[in-house]
Protein backbone atom coordinates (compact mmCIF):
# COMPACT_ATOMS: atom_id res chain seq x y z
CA UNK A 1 -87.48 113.61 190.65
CA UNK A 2 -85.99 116.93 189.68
CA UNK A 3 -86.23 117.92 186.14
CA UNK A 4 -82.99 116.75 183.64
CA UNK A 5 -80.23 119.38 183.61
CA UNK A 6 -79.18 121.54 180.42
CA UNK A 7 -76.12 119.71 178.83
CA UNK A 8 -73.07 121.95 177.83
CA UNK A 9 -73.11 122.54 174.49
CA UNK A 10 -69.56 121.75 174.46
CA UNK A 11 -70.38 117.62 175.03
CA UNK A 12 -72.50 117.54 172.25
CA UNK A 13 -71.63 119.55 169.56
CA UNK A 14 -70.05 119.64 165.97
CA UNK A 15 -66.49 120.81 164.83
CA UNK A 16 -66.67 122.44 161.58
CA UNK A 17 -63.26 120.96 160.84
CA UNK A 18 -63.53 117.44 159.33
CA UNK A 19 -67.01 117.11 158.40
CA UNK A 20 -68.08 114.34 155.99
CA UNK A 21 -71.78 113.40 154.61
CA UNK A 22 -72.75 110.00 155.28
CA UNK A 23 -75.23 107.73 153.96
CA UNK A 24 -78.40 106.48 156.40
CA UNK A 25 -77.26 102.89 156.81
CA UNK A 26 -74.06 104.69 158.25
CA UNK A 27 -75.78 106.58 160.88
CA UNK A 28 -78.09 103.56 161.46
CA UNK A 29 -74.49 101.15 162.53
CA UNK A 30 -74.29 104.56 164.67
CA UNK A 31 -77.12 104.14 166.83
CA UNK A 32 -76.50 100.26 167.01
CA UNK A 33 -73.20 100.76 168.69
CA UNK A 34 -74.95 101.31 172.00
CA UNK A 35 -77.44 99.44 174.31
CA UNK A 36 -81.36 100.61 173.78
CA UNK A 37 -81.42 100.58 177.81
CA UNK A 38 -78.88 102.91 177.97
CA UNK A 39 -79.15 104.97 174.85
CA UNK A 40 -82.98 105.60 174.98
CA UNK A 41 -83.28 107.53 177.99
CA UNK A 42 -79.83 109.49 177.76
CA UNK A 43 -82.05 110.66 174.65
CA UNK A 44 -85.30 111.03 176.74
CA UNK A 45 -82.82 112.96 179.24
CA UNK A 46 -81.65 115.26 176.25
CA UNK A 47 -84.88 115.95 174.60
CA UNK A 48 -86.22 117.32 178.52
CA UNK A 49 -83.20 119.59 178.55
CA UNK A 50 -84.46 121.27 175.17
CA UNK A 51 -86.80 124.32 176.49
CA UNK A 52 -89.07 124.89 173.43
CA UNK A 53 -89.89 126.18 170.98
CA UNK A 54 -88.75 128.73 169.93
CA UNK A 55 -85.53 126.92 170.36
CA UNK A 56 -82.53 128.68 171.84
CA UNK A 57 -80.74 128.41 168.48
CA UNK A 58 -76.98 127.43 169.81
CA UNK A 59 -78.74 124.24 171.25
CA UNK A 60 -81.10 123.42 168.43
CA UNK A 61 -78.33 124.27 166.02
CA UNK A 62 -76.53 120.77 167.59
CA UNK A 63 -79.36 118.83 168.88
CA UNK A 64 -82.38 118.90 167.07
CA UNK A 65 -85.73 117.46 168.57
CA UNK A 66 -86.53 115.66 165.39
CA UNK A 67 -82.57 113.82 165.46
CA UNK A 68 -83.96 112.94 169.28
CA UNK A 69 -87.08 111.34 167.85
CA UNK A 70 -85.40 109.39 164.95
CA UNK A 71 -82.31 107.97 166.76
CA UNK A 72 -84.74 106.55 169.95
CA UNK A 73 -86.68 104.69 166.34
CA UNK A 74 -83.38 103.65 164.98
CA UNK A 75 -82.29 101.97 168.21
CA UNK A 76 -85.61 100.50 169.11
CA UNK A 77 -85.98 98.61 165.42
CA UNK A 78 -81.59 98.23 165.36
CA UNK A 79 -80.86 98.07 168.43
CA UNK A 80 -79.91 95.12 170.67
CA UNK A 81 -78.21 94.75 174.75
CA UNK A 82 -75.12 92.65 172.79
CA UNK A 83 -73.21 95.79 172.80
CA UNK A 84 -70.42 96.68 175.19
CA UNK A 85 -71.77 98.83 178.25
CA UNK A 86 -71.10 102.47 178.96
CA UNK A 87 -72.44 105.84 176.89
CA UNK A 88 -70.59 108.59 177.25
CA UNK A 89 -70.91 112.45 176.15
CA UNK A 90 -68.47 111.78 173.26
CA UNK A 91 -70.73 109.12 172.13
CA UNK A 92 -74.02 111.25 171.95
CA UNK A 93 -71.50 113.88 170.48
CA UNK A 94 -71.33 111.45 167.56
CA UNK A 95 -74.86 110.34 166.86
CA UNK A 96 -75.67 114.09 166.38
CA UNK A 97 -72.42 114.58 164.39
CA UNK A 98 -73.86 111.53 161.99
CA UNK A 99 -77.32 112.74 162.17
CA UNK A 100 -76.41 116.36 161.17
CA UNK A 101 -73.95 115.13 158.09
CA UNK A 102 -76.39 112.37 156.30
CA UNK A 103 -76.69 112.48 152.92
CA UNK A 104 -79.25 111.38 150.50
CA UNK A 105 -77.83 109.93 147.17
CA UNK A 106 -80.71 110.77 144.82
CA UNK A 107 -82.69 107.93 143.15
CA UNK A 108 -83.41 110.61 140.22
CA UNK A 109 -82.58 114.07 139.48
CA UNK A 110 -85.85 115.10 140.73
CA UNK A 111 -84.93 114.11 144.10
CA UNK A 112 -82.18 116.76 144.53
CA UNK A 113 -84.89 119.77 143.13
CA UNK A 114 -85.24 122.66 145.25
CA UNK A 115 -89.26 121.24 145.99
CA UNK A 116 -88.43 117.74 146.96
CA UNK A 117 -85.59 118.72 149.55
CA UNK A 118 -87.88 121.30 151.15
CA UNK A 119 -90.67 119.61 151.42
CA UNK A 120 -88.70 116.52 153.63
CA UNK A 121 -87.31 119.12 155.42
CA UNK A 122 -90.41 121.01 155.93
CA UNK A 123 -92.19 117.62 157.43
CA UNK A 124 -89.24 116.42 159.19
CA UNK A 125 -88.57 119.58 160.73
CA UNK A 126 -91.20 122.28 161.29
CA UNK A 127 -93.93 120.18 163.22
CA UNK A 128 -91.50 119.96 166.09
CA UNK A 129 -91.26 124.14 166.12
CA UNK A 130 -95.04 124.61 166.29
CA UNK A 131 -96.35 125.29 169.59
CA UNK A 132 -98.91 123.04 170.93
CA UNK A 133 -101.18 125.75 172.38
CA UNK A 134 -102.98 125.61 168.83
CA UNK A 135 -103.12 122.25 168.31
CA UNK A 136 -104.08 121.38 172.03
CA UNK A 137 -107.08 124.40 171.71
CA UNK A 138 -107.86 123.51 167.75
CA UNK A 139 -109.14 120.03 168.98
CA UNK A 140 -111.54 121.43 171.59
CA UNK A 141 -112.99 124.00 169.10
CA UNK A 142 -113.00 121.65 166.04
CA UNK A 143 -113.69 118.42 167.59
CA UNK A 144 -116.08 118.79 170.46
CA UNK A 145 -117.44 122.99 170.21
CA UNK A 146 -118.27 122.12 166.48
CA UNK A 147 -119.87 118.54 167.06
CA UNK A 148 -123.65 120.10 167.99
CA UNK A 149 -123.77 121.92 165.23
CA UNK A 150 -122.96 119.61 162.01
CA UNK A 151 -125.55 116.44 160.63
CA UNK A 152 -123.06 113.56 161.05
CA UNK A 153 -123.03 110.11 160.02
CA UNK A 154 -120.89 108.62 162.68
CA UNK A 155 -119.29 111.03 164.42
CA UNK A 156 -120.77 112.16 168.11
CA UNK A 157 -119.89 112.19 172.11
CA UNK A 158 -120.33 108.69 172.07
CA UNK A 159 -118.22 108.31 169.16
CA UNK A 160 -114.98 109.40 170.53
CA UNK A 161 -115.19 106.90 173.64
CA UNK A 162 -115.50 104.03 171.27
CA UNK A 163 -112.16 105.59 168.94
CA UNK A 164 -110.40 106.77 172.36
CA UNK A 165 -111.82 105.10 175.67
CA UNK A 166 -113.12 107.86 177.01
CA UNK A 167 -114.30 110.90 176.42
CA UNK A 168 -112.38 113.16 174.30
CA UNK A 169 -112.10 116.13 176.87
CA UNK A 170 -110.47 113.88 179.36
CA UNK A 171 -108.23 112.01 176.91
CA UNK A 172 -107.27 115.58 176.62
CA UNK A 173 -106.21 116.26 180.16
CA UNK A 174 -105.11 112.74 180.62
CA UNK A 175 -102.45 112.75 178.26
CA UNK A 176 -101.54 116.48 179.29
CA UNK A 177 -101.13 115.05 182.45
CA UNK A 178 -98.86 112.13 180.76
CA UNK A 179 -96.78 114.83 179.13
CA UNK A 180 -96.17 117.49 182.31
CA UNK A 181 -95.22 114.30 184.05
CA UNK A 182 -92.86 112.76 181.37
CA UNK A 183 -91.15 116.40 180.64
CA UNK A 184 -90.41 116.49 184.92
CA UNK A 185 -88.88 113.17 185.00
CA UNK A 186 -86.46 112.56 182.13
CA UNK A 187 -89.11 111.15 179.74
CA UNK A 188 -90.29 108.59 181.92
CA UNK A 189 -93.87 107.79 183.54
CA UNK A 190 -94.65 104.91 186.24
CA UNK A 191 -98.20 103.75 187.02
CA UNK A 192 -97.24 103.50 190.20
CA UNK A 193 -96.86 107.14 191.11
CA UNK A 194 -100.67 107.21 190.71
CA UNK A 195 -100.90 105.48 194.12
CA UNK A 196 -98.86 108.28 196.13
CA UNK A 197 -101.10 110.83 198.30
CA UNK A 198 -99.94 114.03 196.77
CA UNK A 199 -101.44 112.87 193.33
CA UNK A 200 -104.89 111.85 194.57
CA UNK A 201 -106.28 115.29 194.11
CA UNK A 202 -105.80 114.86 190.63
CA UNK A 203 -108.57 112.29 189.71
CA UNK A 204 -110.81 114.74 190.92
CA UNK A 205 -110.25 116.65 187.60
CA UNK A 206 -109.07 113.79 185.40
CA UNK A 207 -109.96 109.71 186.33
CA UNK A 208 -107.68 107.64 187.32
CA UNK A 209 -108.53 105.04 185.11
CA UNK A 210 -108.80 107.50 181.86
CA UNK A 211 -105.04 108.49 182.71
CA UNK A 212 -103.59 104.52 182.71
CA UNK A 213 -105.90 103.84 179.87
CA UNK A 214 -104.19 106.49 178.25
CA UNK A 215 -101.11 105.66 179.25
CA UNK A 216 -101.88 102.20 177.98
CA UNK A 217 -102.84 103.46 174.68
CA UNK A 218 -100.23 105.45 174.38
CA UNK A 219 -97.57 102.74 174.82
CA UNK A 220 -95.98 99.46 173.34
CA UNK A 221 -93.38 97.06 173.58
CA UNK A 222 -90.77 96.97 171.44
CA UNK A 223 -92.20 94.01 169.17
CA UNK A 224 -95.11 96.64 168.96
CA UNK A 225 -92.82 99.20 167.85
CA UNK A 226 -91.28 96.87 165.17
CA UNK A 227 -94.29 95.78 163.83
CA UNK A 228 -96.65 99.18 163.55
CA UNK A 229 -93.10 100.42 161.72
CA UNK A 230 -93.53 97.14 159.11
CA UNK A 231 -96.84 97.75 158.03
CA UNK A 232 -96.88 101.02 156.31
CA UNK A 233 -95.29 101.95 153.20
CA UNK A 234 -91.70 103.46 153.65
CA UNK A 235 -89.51 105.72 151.25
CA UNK A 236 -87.42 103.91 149.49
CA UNK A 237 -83.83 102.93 150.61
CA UNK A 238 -81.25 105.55 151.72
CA UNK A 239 -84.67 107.99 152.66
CA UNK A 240 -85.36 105.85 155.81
CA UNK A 241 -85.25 109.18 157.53
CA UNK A 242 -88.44 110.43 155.96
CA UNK A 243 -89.87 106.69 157.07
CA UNK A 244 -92.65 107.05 159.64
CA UNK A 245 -91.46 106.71 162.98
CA UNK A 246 -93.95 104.65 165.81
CA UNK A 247 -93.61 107.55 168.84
CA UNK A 248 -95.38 109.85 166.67
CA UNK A 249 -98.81 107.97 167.57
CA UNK A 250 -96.98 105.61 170.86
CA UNK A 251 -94.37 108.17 171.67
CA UNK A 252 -93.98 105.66 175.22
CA UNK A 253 -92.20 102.57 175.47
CA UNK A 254 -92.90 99.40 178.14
CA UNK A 255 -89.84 98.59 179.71
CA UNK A 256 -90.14 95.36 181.43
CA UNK A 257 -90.71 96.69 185.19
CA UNK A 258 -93.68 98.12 183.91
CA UNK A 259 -92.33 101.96 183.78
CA UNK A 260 -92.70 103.86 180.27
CA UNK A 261 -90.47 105.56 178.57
CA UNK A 262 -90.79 108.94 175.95
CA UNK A 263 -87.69 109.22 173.94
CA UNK A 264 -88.95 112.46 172.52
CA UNK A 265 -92.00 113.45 175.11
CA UNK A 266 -92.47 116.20 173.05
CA UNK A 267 -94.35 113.80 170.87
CA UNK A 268 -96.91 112.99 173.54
CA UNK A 269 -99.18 116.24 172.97
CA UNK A 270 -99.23 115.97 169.68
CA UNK A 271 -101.33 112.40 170.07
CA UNK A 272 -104.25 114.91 170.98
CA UNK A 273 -103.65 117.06 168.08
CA UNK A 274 -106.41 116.87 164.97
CA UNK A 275 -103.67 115.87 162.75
CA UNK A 276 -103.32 112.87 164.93
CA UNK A 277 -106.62 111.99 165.96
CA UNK A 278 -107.31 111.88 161.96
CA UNK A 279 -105.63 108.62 162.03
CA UNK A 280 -107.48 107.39 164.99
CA UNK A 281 -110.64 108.19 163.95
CA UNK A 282 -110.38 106.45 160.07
CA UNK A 283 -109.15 103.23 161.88
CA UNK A 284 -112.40 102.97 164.03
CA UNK A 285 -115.23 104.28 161.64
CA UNK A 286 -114.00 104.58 158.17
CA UNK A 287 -114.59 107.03 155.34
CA UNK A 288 -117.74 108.30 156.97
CA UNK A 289 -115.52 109.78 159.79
CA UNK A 290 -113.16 111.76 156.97
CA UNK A 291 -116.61 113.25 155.56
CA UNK A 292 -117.73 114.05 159.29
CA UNK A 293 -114.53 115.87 159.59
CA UNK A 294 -114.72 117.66 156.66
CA UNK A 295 -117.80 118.79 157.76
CA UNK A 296 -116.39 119.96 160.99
CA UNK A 297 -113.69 121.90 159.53
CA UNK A 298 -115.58 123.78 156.96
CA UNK A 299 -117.58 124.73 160.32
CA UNK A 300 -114.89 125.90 162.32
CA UNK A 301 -113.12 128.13 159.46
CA UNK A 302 -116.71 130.18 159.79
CA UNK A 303 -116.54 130.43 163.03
CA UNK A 304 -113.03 131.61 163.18
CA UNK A 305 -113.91 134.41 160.24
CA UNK A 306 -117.06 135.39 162.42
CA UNK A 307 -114.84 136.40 165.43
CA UNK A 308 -113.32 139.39 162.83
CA UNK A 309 -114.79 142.53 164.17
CA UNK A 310 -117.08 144.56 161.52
CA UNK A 311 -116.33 141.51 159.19
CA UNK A 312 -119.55 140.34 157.48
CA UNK A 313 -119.32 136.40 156.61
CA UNK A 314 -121.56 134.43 154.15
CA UNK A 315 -121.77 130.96 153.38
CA UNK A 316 -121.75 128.74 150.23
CA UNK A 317 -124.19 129.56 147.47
CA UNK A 318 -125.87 127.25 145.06
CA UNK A 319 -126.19 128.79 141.83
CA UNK A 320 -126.90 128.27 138.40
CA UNK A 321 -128.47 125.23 136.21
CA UNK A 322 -127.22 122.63 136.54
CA UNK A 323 -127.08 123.58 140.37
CA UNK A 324 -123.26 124.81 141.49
CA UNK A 325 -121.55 125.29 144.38
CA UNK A 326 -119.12 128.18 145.33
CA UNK A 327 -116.67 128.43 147.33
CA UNK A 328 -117.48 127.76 150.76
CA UNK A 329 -116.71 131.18 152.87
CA UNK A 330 -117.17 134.94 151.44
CA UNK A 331 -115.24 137.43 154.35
CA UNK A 332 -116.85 140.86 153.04
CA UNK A 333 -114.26 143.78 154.61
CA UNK A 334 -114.76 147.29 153.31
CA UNK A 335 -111.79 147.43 151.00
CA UNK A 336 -111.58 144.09 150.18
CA UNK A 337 -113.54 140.48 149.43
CA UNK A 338 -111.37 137.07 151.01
CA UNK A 339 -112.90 134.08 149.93
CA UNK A 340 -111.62 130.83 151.67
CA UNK A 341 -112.11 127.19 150.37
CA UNK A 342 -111.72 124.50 152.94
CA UNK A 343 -110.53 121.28 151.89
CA UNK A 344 -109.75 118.75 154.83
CA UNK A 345 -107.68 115.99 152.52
CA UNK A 346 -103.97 114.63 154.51
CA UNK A 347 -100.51 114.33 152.64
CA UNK A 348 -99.74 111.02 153.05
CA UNK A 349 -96.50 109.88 154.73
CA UNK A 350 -94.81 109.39 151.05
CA UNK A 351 -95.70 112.82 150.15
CA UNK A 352 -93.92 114.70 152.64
CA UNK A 353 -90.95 112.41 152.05
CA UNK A 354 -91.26 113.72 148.67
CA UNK A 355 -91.64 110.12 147.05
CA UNK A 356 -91.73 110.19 142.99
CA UNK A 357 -95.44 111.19 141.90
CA UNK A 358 -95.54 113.88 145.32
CA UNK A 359 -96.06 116.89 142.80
CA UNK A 360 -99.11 115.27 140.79
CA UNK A 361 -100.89 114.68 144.25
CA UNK A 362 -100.21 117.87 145.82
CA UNK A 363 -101.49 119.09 142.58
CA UNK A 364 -104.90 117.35 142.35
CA UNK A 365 -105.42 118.51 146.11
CA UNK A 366 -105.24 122.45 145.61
CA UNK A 367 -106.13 122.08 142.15
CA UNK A 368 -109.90 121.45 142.55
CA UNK A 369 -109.88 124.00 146.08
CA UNK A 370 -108.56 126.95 143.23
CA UNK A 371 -111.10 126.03 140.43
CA UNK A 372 -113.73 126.45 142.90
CA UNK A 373 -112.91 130.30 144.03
CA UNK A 374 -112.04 131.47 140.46
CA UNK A 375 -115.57 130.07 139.54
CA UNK A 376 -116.99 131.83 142.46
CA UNK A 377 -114.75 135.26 141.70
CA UNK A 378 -116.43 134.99 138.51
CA UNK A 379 -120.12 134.25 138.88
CA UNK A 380 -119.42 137.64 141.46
CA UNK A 381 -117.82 139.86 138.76
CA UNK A 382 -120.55 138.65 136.15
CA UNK A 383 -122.96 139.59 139.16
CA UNK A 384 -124.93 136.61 138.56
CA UNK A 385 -128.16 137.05 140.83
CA UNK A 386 -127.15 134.48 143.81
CA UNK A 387 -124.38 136.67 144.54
CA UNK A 388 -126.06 139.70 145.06
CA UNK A 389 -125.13 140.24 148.62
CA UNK A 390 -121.24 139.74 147.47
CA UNK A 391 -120.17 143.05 146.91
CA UNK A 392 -118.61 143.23 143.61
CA UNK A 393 -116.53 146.88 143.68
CA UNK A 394 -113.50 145.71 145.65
CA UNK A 395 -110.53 143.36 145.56
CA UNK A 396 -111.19 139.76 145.85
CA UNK A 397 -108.67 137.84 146.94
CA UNK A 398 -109.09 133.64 146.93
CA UNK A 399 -107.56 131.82 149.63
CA UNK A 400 -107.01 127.55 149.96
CA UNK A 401 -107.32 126.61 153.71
CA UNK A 402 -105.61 122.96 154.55
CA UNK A 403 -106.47 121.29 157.57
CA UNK A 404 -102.75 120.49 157.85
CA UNK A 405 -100.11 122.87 156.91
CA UNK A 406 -98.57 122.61 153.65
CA UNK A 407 -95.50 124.93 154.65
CA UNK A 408 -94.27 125.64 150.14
CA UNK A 409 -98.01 125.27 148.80
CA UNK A 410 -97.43 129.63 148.24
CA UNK A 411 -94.23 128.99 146.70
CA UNK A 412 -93.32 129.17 142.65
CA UNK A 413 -92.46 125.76 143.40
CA UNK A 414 -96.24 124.72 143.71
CA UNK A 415 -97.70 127.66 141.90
CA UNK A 416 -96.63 126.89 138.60
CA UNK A 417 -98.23 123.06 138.50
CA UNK A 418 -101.72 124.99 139.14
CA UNK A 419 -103.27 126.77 136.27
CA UNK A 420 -102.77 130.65 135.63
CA UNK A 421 -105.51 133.32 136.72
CA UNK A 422 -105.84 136.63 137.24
CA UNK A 423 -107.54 136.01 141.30
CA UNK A 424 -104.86 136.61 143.86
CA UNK A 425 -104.24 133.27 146.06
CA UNK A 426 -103.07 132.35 148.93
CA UNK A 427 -102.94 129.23 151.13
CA UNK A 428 -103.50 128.79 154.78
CA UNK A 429 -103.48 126.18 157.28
CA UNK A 430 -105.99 126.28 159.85
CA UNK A 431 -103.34 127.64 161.89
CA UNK A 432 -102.23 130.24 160.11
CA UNK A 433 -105.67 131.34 159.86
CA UNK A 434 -105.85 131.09 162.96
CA UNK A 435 -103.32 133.58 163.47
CA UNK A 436 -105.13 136.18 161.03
CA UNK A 437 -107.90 136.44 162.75
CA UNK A 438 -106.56 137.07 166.02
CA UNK A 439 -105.01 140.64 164.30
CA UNK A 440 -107.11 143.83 164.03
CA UNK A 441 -109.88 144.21 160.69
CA UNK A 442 -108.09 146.87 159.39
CA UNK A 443 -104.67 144.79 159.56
CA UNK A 444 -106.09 142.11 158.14
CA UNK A 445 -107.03 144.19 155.03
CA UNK A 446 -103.82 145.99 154.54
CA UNK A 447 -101.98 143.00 155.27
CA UNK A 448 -103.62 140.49 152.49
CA UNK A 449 -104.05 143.07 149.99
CA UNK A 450 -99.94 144.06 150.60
CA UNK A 451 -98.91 140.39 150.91
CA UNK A 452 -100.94 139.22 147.22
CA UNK A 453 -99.40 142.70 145.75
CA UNK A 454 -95.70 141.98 146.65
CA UNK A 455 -93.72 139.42 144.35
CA UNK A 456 -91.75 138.00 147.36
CA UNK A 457 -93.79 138.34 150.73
CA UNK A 458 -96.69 136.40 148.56
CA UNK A 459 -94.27 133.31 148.15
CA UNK A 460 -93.93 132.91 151.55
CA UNK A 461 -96.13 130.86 153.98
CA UNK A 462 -99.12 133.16 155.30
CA UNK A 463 -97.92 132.94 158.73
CA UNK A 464 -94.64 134.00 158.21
CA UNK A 465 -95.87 136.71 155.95
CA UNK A 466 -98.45 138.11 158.54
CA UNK A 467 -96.55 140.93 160.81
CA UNK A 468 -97.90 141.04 164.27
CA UNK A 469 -99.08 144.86 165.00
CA UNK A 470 -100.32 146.89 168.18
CA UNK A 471 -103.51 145.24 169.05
CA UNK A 472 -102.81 141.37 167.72
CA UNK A 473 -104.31 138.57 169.63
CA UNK A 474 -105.22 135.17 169.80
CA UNK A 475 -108.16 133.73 168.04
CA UNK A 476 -111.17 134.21 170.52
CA UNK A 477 -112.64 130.67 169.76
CA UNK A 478 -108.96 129.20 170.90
CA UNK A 479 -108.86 131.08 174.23
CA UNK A 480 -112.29 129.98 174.84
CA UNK A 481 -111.24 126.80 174.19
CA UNK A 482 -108.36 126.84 176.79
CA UNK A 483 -110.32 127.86 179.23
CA UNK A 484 -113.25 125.41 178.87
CA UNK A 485 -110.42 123.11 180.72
CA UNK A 486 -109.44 123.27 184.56
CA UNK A 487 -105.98 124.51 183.80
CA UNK A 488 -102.82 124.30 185.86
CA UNK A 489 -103.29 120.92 186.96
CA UNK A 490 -103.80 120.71 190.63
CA UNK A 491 -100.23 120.63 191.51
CA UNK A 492 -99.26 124.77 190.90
CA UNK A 493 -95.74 123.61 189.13
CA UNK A 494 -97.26 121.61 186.36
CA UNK A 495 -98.44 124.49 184.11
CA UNK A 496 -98.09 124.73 180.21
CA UNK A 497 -96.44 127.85 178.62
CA UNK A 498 -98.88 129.64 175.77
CA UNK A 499 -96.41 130.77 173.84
CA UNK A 500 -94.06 127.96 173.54
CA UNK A 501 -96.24 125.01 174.71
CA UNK A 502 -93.39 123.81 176.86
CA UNK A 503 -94.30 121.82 179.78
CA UNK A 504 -92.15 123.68 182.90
């Protein structure tokens, strides 16, 4: 089946003339107005027509992935067949007018600050913009590189067949191969393409019977749907936006002649993603899993920082009595000291909806990670003995690294509910750090010391404040990563872009 055609802009766009905000349970009577069987895959349809990201702007100016991902939820919870038939381009030209004008009435005053609209827009938003060559590589190097090489308490090969079905590499290519298919034909998958000739040579690199487990996994009815949406905690009423929505951990849907259907295959990746696999892995084996993965993470920052050319990197030290920790990573560079604490804790679903009480938790989470490195920037100015082989006659700079990205933690915004210091700080997610280490040592000095010296470039997110120069890579350990898997698929057309993490 030949892959969905670009739409004209002209079908689904907005009219600056006549715009009005309206409230959720507006644009939810919206979505109702049409059939699920017809609206859902017009969506799918769309959401294949998207090349991505970076998004051509004109296109994701009018039809954002994320409005994709939450109309296919509205209509699967709203929606019913009583509706009269036909869906025309008018009619997806008013969804995304409704989508693009809702308003929130706030519940408080808080709710309109500056922080609480950014951060739902930051969550709601900026996942879909990310491309999935990190977060498809990140689990390889995090999850099964770093597994040898940490003590854990549950976690191991066998481990991730009991949380997944099979082993993780596999689920890996498995639901890649979900996702190339899916993005070539409108969203949709059938298990019955498995039993045509030309796709036999695939099971050679990826079983058969992983792929429609995963597939199975990876799917659910509508009742299914309905009910995973029930049983977590939602934003309160008139935020339903910010609710969380089922495809990001079933992005397919059963259809009764047995074919699935992804609304927003964009969505299917991102199953395989750490940040998603989290989830997974607490459901199966509990806290112990969250400390194994801690443990895994702390790992792999090291190993990133090790791949910096002339960089020398030292672990944690235990110092003083009563017995102390410091921070756990010391990057030595000859004109400056980067010390990086690791902390491995989620924001929960309310917390990126910016529910009441968001502020206090995002403060207890960096507030322990930025006691810990102005201890540690201390015991090395006071040059107590355990830090002798920290060099104490240069910069120091302390930096939080969050297994997830929190895209205002270097804002004023967050800055001033964390104590005042005189140690420069920054925070990273692991992919931002990703991205520094893939530039050249002496860029990475000039670049951290100029970005903790300027008022304004130090506000913004590390990644945006890092500036690409002659030289800049990607992170060895991620490249290695990629190519530990048998990459195209067999069939020469069903390749993944690096840069954009576009199937094509």
């Amino acid at each position: 089946m030949a892959p969905a055609r670009r739409p004209s802009i002209k079908s689904v766009s907005t009219t600056e003339a006549g715009r009005r905000s309206v409230r959720f349970d507006e644009f939810r009577q919206v979505v109702r107005r049409h059939r699920p069987s017809e609206l859902l895959p017009a969506l799918a349809t769309l959401a294949c027509s998207i090349e991505g990201p970076p998004y051509d702007y004109e296109y994701v100016r009018y039809m954002q992935p994320w409005a994709i991902a939450l109309m296919a939820r509205e209509s699967v919870l709203w929606g019913n067949e009583h509706r009269e038939k036909g869906l025309t381009p008018e009619d997806l030209r008013v969804l995304i007018n409704t989508h693009n004008n809702i308003y929130e009435e706030p519940r408080r005053p808080e709710d309109m600050s500056a922080h609480s609209i950014l951060t739902r827009i930051a969550y709601e938003q900026f996942p879909y913009q990310e491309s999935m060559f990190e977060e498809l590589t990140r689990t390889h190097a995090l999850l099964i590189d770093g597994l040898p090489h940490i003590d854990g308490e549950v976690l191991d090969e066998a481990a991730w067949g009991k949380i997944l079905g099979a082993p993780l590499p596999q689920v890996v290519g498995a639901t890649f191969f979900l996702h190339v298919a899916a993005e070539q034909n409108q969203g949709w998958f059938d298990p019955a393409w498995l039993d045509r000739d030309d796709i036999q040579q695939i099971f050679d690199v990826w079983p058969r019977q992983v792929i429609l487990e995963r597939a199975r996994r990876l799917s659910s009815s509508f009742e299914e749907f309905r009910a995973a949406y029930d049983a977590v905690q939602k934003p309160a009423r008139g935020y339903e936006r910010y609710a969380f929505n089922p495809l990001t951990s079933r992005p397919f849907l059963r259809w009764a002649d047995g074919r699935l259907l992804a609304p927003q295959p964009r969505l299917i990746l991102r199953t395989v993603s750490p940040g998603n696999l989290y989830y997974e892995g607490i459901q199966t084996l509990g806290e112990p899993f969250t400390r194994d993965l801690g443990r895994l993470t702390e790992r792999y920052v090291g190993e990133q920082l090790r791949t910096i050319d002339g960089g020398g990197v030292h672990g944690e030290v235990v110092y003083g009595k009563p017995e102390r920790k410091s921070t756990d990573w010391f990057l030595v560079l000859p004109s400056v000291v980067v010390m990086f604490e690791v902390k491995s804790a989620r924001f929960g679903l309310l917390d990126r909806a910016a529910d009441p009480g968001f502020e206090d938790r995002i403060k207890a989470l960096l507030e322990k990670a930025v006691g810990q490195l102005r201890r540690s920037s201390a015991a090395i100015e006071d040059r107590v003995p355990e830090f002798s082989h920290i060099p104490g006659d240069r910069p120091r700079i302390g930096v939080v690294v969050t297994s997830e990205p929190y895209y205002l933690a270097n804002t004023p915004m967050v800055r001033s509910l964390l104590p005042e210091g005189d140690l420069p700080l920054l925070t990273a997610s692991l992919r931002e750090l990703e991205h520094l280490v893939g530039l050249p040592t002496a860029a990475i000095e000039e670049q951290l010391l100029e970005i903790v010296q300027d008022p304004e470039r130090s506000t913004w997110s590390l990644g945006t404040a890092l500036k690409d120069v002659e030289g800049s890579g990607r992170s060895p350990l991620l490249q290695h990563a990629w190519d530990s898997y048998p990459w195209p698929l067999p069939d020469e057309d069903s390749t993944i872009d690096h840069d954009s993490g576009g199937a094509r």
